[in-house]
Protein backbone atom coordinates (compact mmCIF):
# COMPACT_ATOMS: atom_id res chain seq x y z
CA UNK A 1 26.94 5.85 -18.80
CA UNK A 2 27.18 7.03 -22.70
CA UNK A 3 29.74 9.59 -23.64
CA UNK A 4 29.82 10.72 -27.27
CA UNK A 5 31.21 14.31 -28.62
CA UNK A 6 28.52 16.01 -30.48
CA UNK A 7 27.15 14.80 -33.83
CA UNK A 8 28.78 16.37 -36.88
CA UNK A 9 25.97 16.19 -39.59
CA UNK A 10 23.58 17.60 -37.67
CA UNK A 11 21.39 18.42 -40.53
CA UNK A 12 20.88 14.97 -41.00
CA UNK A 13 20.45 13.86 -37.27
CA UNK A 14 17.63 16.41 -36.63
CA UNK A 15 15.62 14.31 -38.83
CA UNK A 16 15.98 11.60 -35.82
CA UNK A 17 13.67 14.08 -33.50
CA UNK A 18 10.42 13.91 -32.94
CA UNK A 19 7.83 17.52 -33.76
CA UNK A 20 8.71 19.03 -30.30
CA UNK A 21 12.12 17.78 -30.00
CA UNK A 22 12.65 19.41 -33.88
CA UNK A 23 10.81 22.79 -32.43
CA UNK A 24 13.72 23.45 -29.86
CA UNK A 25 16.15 22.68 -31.96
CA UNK A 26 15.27 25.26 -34.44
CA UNK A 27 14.67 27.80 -31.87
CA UNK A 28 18.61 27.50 -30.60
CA UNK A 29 20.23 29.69 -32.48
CA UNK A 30 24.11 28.46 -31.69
CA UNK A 31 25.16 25.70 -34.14
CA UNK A 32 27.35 24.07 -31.33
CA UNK A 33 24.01 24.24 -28.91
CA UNK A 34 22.52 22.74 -31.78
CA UNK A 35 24.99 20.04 -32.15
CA UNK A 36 24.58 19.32 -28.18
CA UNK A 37 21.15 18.90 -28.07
CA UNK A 38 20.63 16.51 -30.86
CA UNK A 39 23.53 14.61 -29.73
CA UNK A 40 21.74 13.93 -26.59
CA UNK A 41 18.81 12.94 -27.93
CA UNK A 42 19.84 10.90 -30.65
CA UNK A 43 22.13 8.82 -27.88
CA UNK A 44 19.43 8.88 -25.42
CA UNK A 45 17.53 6.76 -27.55
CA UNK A 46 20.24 4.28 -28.41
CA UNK A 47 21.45 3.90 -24.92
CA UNK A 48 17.76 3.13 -23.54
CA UNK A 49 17.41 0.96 -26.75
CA UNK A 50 19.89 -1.18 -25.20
CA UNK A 51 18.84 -1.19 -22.12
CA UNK A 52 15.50 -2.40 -23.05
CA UNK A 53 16.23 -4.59 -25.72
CA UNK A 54 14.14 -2.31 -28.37
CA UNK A 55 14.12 -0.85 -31.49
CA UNK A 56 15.13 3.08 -31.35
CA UNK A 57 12.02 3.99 -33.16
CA UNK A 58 10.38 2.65 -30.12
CA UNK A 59 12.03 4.83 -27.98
CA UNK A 60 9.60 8.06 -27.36
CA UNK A 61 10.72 10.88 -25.11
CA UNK A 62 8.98 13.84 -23.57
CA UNK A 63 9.82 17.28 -22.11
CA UNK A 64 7.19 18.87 -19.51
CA UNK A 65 7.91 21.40 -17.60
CA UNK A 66 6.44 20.85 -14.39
CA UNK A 67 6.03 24.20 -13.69
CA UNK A 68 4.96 26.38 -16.89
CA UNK A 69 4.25 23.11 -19.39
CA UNK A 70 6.67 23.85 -21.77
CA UNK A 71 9.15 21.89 -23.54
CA UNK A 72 11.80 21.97 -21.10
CA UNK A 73 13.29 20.03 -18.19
CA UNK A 74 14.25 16.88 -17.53
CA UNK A 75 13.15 14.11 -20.18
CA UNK A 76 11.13 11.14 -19.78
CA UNK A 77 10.45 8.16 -21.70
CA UNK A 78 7.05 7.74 -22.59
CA UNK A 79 4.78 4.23 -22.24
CA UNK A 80 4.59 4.79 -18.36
CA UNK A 81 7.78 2.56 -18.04
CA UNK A 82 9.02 3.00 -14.52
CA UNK A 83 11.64 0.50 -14.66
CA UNK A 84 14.19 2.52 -16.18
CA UNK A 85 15.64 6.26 -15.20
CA UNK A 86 17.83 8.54 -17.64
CA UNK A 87 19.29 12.08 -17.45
CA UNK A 88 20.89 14.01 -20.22
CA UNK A 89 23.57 16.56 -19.99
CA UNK A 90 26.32 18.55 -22.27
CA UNK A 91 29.04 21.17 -22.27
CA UNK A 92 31.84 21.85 -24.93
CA UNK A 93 32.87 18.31 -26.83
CA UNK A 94 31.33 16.17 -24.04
CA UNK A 95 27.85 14.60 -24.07
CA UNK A 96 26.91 11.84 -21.90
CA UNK A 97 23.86 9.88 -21.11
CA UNK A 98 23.27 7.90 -17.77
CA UNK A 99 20.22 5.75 -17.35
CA UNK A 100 19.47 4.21 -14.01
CA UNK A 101 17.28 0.72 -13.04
CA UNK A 102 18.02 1.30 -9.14
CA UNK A 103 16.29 4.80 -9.26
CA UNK A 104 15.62 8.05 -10.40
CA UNK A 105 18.96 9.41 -11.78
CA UNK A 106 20.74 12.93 -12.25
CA UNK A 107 23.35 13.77 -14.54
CA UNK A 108 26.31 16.76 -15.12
CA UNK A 109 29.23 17.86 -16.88
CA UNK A 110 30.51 21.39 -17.45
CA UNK A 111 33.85 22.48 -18.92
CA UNK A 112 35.74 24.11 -16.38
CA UNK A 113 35.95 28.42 -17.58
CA UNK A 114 35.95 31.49 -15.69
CA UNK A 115 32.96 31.62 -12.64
CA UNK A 116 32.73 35.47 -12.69
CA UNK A 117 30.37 35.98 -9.83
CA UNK A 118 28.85 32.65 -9.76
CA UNK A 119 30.42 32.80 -6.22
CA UNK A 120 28.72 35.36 -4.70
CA UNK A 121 26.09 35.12 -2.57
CA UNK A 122 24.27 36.84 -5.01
CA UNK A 123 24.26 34.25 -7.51
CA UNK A 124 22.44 31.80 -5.59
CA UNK A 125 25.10 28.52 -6.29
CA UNK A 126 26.81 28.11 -3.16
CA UNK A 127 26.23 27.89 0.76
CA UNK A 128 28.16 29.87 2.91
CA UNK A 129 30.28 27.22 4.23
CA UNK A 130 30.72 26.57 0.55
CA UNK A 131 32.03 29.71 -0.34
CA UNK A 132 34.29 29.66 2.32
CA UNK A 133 35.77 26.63 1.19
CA UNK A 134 36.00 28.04 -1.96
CA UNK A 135 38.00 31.09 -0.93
CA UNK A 136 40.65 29.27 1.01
CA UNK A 137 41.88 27.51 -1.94
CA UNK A 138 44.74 29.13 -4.25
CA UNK A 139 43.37 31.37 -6.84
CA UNK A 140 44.46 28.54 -9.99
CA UNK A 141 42.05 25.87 -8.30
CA UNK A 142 39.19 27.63 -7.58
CA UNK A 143 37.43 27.20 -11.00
CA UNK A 144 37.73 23.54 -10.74
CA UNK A 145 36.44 23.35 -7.68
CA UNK A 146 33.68 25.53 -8.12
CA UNK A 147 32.68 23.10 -11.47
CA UNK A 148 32.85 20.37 -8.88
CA UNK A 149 30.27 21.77 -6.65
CA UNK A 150 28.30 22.86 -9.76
CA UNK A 151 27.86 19.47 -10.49
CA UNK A 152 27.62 17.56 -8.01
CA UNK A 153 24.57 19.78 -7.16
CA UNK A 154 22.85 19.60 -10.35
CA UNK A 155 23.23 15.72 -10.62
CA UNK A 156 20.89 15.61 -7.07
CA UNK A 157 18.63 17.98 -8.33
CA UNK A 158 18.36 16.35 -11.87
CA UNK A 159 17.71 13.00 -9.86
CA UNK A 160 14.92 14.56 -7.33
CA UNK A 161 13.39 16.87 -10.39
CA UNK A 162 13.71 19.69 -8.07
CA UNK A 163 16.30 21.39 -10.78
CA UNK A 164 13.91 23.82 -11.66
CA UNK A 165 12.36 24.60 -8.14
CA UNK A 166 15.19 24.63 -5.67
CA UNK A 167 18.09 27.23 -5.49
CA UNK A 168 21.42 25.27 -6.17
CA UNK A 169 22.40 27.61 -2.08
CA UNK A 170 19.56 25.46 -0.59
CA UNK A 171 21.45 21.86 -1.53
CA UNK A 172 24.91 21.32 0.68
CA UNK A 173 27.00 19.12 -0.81
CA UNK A 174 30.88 17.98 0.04
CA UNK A 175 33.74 19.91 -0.07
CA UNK A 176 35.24 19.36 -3.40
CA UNK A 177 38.02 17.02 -1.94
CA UNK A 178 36.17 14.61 0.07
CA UNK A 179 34.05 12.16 -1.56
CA UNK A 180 30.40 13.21 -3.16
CA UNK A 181 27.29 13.03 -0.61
CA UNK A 182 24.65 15.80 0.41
CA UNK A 183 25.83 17.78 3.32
CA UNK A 184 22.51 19.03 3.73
CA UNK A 185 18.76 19.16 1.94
CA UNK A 186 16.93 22.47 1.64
CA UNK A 187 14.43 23.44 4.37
CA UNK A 188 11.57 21.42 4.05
CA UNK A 189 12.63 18.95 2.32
CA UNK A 190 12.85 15.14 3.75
CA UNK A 191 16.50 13.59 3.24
CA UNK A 192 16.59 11.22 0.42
CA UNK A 193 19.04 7.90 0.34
CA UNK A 194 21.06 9.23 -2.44
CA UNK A 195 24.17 7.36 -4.05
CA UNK A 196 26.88 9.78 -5.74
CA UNK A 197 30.21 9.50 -8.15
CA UNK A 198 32.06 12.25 -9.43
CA UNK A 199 32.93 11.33 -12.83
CA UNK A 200 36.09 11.65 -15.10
CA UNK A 201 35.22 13.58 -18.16
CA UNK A 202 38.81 14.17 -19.55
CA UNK A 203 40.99 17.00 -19.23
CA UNK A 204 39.11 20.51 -18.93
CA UNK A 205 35.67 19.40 -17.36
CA UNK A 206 34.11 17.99 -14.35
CA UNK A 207 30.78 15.84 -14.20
CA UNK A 208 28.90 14.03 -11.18
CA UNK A 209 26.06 11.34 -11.08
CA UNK A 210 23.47 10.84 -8.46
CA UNK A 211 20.96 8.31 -8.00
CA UNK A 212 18.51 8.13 -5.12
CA UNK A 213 19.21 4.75 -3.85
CA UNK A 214 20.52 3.12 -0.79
CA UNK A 215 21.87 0.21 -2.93
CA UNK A 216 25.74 0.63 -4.11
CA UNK A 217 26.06 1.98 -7.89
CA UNK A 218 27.78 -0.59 -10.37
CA UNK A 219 28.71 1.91 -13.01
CA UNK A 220 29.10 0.71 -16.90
CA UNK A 221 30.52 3.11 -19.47
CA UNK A 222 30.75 3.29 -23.03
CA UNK A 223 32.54 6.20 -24.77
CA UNK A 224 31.73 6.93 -28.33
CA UNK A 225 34.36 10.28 -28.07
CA UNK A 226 37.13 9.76 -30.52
């Protein structure tokens, strides 16, 4: 795990990305999404630099969407190596990194904020027994705990690649309490050996890793926040 707040001279960092990665960037139009994105990248490739005892120059990524083609989704390194897994995510000051040699890997973190209607059935985020979890807890806890099922969710479907074909209602996860599994996979889908750990992000956010393994996690992390 690789936690850094984003980079401050992001003029200067952009010139890290490759042609596509330099194409989103320009076409995100916040200066903090900006910030985010490039941070990502930028410590993507030093993390799986380390890893695999390379040069960062070596390091190539690439952004397919597997359903349109575009330049979205979940990254991979390029070269057909197998051996290692990574997953990027942001929100606010956080950015973190995970990469993964036991399997494919899936990570979160959101700042905890106001869910407006994320909660309805509507919205498409949570199971009925997972709203009803949801509304039996006091009023100041439900935000939290609604950011906990957020991502514990999106770190499984980061790991499978299913992010951007399965609703987040289809994927049954633990009540925010109890310890992070899968309560239940959507319809149709096999049940994977999957390997979770809600994560401590600091004060204000919550974040989640999942791994599809069978083998216990032995988690490393290095912070680069100040």
């Amino acid at each position: 795990m690789w936690w850094s707040g984003p980079i401050g001279d992001v003029g200067a960092a952009r010139e890290l990305l490759d042609e596509a990665e330099r194409t989103r960037y320009d076409g995100l139009r916040s200066p903090h999404d900006r910030a985010r994105f490039v941070t990502g990248r930028v410590l993507a490739r030093r993390a799986l630099a380390a890893e695999l005892r390379t040069d960062r120059a070596a390091i190539t990524l690439i952004t397919r969407c597997p359903i349109c083609g575009g330049p979205h989704g979940k990254p991979i390194l390029a070269g057909g190596r197998t051996a290692i897994d990574f997953s990027i995510s942001h929100a606010g000051e956080r950015v973190i990194v995970a990469t993964s040699h036991a399997g494919a890997i899936g990570v979160d973190v959101e700042r905890i904020g106001p869910i407006g209607d994320l909660a309805t059935p509507e919205a498409g985020v949570l199971a009925d027994d997972e709203r009803s979890v949801l509304r039996a807890l006091p009023a100041a806890r439900r935000e939290a705990a609604f950011m906990r099922y957020w991502t514990r969710k999106e770190a499984v479907l980061k790991a499978t690649g299913d992010g951007l074909l399965t609703p987040m209602a289809a994927l049954r996860v633990t009540a925010p309490g109890a310890e992070p599994a899968v309560a239940g996979w959507p319809a149709g889908q096999p049940a994977r050996e999957v390997r979770m750990l809600d994560l401590d992000a600091g004060r204000g956010y919550r974040a989640c890793l999942a791994v599809l393994t069978a083998l216990p996690l032995e988690l490393t992390e290095r912070s680069l926040l100040q």
